[in-house]
PDB file of N, CA and C in Angstrom:
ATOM      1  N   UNK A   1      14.749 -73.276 -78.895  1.00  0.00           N
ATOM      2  CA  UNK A   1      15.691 -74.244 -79.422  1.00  0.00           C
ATOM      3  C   UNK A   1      17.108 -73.714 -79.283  1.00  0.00           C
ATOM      4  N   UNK A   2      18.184 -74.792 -79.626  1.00  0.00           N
ATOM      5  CA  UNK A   2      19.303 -74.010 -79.290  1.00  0.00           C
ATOM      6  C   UNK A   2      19.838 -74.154 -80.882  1.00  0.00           C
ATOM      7  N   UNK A   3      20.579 -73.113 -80.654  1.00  0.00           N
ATOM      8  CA  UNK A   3      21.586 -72.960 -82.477  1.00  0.00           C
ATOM      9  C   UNK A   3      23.205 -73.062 -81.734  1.00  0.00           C
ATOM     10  N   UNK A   4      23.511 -73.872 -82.157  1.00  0.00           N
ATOM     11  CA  UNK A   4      24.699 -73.944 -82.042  1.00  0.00           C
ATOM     12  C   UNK A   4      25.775 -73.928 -83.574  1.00  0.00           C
ATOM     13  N   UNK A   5      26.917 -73.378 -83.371  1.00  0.00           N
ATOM     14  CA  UNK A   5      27.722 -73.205 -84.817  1.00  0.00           C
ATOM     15  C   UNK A   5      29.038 -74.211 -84.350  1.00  0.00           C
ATOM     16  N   UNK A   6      29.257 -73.864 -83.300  1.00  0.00           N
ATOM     17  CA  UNK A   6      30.980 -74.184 -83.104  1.00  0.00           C
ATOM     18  C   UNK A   6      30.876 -75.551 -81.968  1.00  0.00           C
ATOM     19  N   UNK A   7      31.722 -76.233 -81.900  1.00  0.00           N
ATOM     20  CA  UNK A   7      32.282 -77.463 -80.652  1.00  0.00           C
ATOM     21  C   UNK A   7      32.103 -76.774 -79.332  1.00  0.00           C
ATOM     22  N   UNK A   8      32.661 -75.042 -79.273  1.00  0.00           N
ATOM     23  CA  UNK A   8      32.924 -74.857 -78.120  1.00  0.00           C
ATOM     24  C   UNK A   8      31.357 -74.364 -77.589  1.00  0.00           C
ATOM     25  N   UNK A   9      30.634 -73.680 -79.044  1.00  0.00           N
ATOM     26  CA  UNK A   9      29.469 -73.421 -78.408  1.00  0.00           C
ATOM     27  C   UNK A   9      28.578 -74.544 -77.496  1.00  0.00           C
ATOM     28  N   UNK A  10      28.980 -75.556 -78.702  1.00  0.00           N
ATOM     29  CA  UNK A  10      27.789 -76.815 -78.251  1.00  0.00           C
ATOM     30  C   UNK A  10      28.296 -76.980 -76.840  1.00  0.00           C
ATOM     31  N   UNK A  11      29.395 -77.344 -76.547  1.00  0.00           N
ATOM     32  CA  UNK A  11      29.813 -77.424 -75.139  1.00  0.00           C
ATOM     33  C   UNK A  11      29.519 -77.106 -73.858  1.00  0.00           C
ATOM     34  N   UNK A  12      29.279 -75.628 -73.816  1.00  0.00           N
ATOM     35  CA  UNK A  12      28.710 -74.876 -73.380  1.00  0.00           C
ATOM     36  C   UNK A  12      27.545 -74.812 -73.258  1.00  0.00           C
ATOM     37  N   UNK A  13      26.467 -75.202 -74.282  1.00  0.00           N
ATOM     38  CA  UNK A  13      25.379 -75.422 -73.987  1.00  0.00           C
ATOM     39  C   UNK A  13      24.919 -76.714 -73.576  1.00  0.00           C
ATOM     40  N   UNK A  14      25.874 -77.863 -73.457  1.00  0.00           N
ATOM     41  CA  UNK A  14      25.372 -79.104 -72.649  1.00  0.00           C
ATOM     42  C   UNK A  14      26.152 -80.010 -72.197  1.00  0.00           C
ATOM     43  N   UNK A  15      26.776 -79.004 -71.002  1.00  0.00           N
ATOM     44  CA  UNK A  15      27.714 -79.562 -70.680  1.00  0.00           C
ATOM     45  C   UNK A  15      27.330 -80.250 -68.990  1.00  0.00           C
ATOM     46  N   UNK A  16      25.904 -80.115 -68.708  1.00  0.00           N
ATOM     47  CA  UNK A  16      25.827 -81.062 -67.703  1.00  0.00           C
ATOM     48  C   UNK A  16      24.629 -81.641 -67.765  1.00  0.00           C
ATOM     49  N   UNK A  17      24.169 -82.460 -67.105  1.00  0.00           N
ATOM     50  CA  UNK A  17      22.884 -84.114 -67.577  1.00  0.00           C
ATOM     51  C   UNK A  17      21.945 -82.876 -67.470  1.00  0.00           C
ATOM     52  N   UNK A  18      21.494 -81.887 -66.491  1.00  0.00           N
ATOM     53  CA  UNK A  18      20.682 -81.100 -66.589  1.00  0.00           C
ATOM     54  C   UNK A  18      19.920 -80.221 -67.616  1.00  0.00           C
ATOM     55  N   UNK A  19      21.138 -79.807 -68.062  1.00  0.00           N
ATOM     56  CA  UNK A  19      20.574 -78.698 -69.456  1.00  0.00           C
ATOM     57  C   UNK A  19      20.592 -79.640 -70.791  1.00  0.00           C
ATOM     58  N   UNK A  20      21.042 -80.867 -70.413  1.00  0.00           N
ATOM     59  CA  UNK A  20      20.631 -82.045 -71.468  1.00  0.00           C
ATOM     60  C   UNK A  20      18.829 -82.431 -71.771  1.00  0.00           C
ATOM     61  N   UNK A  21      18.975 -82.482 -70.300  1.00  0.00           N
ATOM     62  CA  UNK A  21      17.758 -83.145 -69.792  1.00  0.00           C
ATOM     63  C   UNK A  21      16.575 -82.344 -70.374  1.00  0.00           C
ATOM     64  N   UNK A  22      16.974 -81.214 -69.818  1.00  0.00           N
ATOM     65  CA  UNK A  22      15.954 -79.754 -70.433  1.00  0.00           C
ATOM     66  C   UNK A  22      15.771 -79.662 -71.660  1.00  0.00           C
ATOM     67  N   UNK A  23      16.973 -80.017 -72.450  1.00  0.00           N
ATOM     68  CA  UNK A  23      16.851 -79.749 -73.814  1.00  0.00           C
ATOM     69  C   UNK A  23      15.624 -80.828 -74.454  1.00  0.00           C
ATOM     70  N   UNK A  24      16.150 -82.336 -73.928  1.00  0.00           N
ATOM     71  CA  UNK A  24      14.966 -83.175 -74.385  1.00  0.00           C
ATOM     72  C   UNK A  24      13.907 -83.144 -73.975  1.00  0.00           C
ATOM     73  N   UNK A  25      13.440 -82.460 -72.838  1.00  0.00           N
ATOM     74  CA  UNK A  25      11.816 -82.305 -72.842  1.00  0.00           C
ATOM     75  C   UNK A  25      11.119 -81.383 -73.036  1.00  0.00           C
ATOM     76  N   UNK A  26      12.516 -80.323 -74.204  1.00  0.00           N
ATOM     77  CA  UNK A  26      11.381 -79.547 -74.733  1.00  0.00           C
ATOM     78  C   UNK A  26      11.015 -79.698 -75.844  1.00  0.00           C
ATOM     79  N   UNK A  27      11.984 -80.784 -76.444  1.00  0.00           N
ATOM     80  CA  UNK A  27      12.242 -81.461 -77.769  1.00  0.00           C
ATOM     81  C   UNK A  27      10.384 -82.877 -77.238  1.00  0.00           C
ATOM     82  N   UNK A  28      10.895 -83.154 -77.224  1.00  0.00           N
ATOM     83  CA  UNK A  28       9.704 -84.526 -76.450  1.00  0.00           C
ATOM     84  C   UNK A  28       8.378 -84.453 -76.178  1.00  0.00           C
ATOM     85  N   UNK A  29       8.614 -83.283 -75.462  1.00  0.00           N
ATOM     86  CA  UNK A  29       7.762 -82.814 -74.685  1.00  0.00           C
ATOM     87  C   UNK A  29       6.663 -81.281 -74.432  1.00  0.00           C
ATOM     88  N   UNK A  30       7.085 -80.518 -75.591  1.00  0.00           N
ATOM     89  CA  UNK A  30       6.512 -79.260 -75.769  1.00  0.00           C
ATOM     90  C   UNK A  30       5.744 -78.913 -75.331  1.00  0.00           C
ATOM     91  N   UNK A  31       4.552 -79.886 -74.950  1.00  0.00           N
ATOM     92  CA  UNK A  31       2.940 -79.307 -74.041  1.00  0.00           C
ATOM     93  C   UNK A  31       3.356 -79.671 -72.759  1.00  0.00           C
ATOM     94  N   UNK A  32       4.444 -80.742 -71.791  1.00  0.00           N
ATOM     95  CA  UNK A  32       4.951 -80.696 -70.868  1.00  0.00           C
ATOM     96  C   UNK A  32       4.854 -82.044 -70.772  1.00  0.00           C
ATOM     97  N   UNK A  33       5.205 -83.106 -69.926  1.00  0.00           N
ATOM     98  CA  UNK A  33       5.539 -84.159 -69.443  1.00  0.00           C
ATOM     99  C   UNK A  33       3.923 -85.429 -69.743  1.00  0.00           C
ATOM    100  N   UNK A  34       4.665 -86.349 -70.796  1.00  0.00           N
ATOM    101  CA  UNK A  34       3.583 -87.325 -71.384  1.00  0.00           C
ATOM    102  C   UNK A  34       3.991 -88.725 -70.527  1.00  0.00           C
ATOM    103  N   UNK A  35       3.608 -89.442 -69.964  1.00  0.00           N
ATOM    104  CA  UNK A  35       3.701 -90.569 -69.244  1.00  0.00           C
ATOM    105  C   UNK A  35       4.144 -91.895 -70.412  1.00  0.00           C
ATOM    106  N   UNK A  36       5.222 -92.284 -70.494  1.00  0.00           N
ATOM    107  CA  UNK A  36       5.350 -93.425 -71.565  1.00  0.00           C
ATOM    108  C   UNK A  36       4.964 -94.507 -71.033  1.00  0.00           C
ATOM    109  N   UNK A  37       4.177 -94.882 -70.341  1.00  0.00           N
ATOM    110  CA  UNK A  37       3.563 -96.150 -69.831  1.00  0.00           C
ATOM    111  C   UNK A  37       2.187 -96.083 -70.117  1.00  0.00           C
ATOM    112  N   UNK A  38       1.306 -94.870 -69.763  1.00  0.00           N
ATOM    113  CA  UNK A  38      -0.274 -95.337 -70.187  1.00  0.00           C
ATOM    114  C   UNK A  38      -0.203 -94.062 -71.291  1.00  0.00           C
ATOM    115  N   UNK A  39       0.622 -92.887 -71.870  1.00  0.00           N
ATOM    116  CA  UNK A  39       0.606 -92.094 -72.419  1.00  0.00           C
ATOM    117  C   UNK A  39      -0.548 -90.791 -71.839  1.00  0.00           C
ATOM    118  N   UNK A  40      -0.740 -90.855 -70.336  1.00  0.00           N
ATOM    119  CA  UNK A  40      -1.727 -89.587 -69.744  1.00  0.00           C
ATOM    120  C   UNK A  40      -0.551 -88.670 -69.486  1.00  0.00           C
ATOM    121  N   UNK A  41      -1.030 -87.444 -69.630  1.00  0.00           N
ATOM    122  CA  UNK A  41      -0.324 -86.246 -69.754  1.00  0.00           C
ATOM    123  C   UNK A  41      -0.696 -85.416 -68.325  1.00  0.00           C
ATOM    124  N   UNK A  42      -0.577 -85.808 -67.418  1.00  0.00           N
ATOM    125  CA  UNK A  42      -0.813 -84.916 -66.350  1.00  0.00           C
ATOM    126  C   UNK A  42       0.399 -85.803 -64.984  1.00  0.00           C
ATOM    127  N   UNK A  43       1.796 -85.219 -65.118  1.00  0.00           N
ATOM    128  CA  UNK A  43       1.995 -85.658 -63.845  1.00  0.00           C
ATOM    129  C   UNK A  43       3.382 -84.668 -63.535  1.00  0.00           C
ATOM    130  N   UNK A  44       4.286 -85.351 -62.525  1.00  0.00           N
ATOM    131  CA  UNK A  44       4.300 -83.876 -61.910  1.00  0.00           C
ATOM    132  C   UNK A  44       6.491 -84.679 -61.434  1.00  0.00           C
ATOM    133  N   UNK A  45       7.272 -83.415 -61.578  1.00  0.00           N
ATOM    134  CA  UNK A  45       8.592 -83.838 -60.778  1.00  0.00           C
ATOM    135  C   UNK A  45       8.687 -83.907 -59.176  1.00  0.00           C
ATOM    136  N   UNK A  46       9.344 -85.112 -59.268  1.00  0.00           N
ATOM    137  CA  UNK A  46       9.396 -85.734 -57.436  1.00  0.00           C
ATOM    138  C   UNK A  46      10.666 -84.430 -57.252  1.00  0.00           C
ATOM    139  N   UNK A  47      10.367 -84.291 -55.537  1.00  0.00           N
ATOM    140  CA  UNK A  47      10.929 -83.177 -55.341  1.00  0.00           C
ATOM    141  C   UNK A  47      12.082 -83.914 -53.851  1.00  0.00           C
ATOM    142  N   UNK A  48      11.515 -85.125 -53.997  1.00  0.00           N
ATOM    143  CA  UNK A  48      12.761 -85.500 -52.364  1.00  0.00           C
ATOM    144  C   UNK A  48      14.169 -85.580 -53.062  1.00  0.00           C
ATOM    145  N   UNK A  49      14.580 -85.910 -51.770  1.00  0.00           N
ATOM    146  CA  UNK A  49      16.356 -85.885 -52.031  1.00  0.00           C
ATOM    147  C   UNK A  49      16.426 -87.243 -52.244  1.00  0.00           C
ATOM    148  N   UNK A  50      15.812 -88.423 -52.226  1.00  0.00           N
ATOM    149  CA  UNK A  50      15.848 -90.211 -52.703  1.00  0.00           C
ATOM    150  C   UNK A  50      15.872 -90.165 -54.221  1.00  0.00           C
ATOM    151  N   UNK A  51      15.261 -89.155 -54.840  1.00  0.00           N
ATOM    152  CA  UNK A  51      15.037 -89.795 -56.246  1.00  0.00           C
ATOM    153  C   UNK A  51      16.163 -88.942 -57.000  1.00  0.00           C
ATOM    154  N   UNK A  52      16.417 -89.168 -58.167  1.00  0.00           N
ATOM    155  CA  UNK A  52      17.500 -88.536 -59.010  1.00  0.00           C
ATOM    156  C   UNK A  52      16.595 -87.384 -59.725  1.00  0.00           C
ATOM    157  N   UNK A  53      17.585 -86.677 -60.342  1.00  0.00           N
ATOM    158  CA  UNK A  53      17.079 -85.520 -60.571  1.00  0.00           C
ATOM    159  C   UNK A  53      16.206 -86.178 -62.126  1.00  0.00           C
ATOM    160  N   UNK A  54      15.310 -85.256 -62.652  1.00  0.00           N
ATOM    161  CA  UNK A  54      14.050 -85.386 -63.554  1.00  0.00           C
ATOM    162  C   UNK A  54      13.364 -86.773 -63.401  1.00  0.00           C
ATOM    163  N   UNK A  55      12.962 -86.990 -62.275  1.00  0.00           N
ATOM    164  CA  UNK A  55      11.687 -88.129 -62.298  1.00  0.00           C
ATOM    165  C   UNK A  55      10.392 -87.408 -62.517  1.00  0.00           C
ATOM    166  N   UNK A  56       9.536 -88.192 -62.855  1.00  0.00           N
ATOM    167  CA  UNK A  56       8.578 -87.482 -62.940  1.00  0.00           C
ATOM    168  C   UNK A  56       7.539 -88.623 -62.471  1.00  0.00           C
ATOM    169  N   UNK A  57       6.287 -88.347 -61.941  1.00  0.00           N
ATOM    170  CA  UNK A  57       5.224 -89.717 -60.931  1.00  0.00           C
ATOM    171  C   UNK A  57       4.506 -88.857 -62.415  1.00  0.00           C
ATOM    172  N   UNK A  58       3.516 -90.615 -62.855  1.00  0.00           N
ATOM    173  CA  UNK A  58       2.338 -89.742 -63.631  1.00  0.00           C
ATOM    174  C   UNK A  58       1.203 -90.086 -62.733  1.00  0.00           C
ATOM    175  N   UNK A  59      -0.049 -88.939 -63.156  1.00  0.00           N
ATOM    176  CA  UNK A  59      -1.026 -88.667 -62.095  1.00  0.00           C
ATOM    177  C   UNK A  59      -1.968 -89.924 -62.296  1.00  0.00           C
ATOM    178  N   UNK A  60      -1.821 -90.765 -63.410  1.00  0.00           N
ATOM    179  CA  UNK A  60      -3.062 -91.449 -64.017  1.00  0.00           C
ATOM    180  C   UNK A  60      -2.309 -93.123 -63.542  1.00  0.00           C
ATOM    181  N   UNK A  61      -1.174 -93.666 -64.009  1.00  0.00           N
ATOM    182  CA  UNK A  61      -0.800 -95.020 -63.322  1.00  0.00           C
ATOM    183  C   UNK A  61       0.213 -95.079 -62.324  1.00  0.00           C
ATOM    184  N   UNK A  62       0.060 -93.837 -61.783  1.00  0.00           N
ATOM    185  CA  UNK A  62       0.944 -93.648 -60.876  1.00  0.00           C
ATOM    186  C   UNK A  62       2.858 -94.557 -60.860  1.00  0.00           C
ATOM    187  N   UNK A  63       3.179 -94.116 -62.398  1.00  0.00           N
ATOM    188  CA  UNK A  63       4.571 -95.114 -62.159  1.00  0.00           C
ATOM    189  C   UNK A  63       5.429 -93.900 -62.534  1.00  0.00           C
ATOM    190  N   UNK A  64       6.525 -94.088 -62.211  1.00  0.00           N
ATOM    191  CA  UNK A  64       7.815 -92.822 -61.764  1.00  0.00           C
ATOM    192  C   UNK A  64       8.869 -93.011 -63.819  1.00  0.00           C
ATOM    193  N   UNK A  65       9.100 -92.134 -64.137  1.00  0.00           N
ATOM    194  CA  UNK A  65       9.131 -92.012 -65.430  1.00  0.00           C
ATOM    195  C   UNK A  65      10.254 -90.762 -65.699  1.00  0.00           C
ATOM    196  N   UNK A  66      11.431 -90.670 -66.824  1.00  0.00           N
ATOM    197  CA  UNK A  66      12.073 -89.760 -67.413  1.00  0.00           C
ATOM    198  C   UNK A  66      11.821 -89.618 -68.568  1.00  0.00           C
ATOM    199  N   UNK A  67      12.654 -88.332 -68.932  1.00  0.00           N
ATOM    200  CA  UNK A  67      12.300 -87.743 -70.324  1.00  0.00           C
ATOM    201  C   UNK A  67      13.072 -89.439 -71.090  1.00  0.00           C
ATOM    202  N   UNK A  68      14.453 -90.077 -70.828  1.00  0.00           N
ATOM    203  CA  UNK A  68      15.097 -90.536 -71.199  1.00  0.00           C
ATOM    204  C   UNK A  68      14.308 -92.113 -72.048  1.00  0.00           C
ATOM    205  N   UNK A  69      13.255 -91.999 -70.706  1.00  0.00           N
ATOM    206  CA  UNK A  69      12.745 -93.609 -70.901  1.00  0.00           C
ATOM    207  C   UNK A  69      11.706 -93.926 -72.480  1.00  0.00           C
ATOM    208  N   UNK A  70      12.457 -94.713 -73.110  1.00  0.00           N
ATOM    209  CA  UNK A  70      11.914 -95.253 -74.639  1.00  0.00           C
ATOM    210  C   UNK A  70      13.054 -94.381 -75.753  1.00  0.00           C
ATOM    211  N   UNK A  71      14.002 -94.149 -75.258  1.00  0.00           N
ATOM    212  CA  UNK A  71      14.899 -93.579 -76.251  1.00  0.00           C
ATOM    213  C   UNK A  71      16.290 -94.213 -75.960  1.00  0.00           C
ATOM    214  N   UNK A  72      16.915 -94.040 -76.808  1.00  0.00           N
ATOM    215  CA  UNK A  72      18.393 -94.766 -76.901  1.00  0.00           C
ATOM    216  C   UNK A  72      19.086 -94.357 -75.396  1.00  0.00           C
ATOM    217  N   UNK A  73      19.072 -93.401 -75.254  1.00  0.00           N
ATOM    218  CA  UNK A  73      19.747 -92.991 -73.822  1.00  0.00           C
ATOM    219  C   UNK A  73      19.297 -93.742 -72.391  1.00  0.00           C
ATOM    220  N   UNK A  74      17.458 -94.186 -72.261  1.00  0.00           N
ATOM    221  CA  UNK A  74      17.173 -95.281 -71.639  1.00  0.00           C
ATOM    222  C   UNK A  74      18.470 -96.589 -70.897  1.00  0.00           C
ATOM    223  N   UNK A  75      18.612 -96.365 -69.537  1.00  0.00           N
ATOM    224  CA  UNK A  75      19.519 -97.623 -69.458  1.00  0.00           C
ATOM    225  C   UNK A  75      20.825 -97.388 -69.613  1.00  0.00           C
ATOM    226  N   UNK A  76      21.336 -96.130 -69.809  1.00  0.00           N
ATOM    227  CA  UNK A  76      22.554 -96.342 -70.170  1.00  0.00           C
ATOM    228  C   UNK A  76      23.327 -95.922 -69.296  1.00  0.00           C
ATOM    229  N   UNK A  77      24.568 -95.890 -68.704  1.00  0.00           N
ATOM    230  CA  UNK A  77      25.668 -95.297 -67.647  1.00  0.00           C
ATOM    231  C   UNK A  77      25.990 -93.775 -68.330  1.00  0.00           C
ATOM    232  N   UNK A  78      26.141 -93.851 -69.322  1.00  0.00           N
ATOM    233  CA  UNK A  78      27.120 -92.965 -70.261  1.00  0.00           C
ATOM    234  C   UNK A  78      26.253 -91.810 -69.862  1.00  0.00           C
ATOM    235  N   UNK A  79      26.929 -90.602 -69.160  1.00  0.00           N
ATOM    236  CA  UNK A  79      26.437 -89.411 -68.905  1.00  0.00           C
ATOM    237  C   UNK A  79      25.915 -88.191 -70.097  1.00  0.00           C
ATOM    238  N   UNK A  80      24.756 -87.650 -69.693  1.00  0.00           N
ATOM    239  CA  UNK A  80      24.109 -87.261 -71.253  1.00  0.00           C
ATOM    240  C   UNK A  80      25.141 -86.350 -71.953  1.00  0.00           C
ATOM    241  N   UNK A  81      25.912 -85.352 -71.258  1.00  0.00           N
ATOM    242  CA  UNK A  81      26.714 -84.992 -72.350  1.00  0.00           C
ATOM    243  C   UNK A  81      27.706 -85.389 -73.218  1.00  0.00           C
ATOM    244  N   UNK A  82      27.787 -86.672 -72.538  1.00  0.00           N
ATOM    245  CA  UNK A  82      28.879 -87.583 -73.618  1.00  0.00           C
ATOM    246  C   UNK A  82      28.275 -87.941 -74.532  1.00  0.00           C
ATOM    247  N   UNK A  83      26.625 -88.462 -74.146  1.00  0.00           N
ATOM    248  CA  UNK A  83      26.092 -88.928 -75.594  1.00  0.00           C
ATOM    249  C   UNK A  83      25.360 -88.280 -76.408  1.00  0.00           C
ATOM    250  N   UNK A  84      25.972 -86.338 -76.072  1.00  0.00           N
ATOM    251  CA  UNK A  84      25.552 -85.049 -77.077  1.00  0.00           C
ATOM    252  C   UNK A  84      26.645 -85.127 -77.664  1.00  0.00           C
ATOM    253  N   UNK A  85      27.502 -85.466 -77.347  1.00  0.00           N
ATOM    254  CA  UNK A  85      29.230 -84.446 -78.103  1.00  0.00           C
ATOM    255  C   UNK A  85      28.574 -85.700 -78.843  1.00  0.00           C
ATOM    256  N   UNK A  86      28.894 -87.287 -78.583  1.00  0.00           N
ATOM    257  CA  UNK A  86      28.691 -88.296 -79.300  1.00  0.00           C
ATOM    258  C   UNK A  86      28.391 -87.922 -80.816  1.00  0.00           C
ATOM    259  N   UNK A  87      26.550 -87.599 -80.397  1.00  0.00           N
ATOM    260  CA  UNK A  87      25.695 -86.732 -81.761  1.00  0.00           C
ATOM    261  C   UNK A  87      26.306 -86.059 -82.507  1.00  0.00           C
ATOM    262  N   UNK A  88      26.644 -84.665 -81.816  1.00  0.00           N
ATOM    263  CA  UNK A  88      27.060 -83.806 -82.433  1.00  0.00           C
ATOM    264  C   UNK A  88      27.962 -84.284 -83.029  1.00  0.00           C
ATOM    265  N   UNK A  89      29.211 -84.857 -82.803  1.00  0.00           N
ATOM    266  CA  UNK A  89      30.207 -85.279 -83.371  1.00  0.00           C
ATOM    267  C   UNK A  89      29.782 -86.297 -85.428  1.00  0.00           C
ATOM    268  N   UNK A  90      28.949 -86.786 -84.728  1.00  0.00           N
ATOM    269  CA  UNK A  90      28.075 -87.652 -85.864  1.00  0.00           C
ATOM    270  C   UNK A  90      27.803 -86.819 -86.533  1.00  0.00           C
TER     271      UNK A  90
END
């Protein structure tokens, strides 16, 4: 987990969609990547250069899936560290 005390720490620790991203699927996701469409737990990150970074295919309905999808961040433009400071700020 991360401990953060200060603005500048938090900053630092999520300051790009990546180490956002990371943070929520270990928050989410602790035994590793759950499929929010049929809820099977076995699937895997697409690795081409077409897809954006953290897709994930699940092995069981085969549909393409993020940590993001069924949470407020779902759908949104707003880049994830804007909608950490956001939090944090809250």
């Amino acid at each position: 987990m991360y401990e953060t005390t200060d603005i500048l720490s938090f900053l630092n620790s999520f300051d790009t969609d990546e180490k956002c991203r990371s943070f929520l699927e270990e928050i989410r996701w602790p035994n590793g990547p759950v499929c929010p469409h049929c809820g099977h737990n076995k699937a895997w990150k697409t690795k081409t250069k077409t897809h954006r970074p953290g897709v994930y295919v699940c092995g069981n309905c085969d549909k393409q899936f993020t940590v993001t999808v069924g949470t407020i961040f779902e759908g949104t433009h707003l880049p994830l560290p804007k909608w950490f400071l956001a939090i944090y700020l809250i």
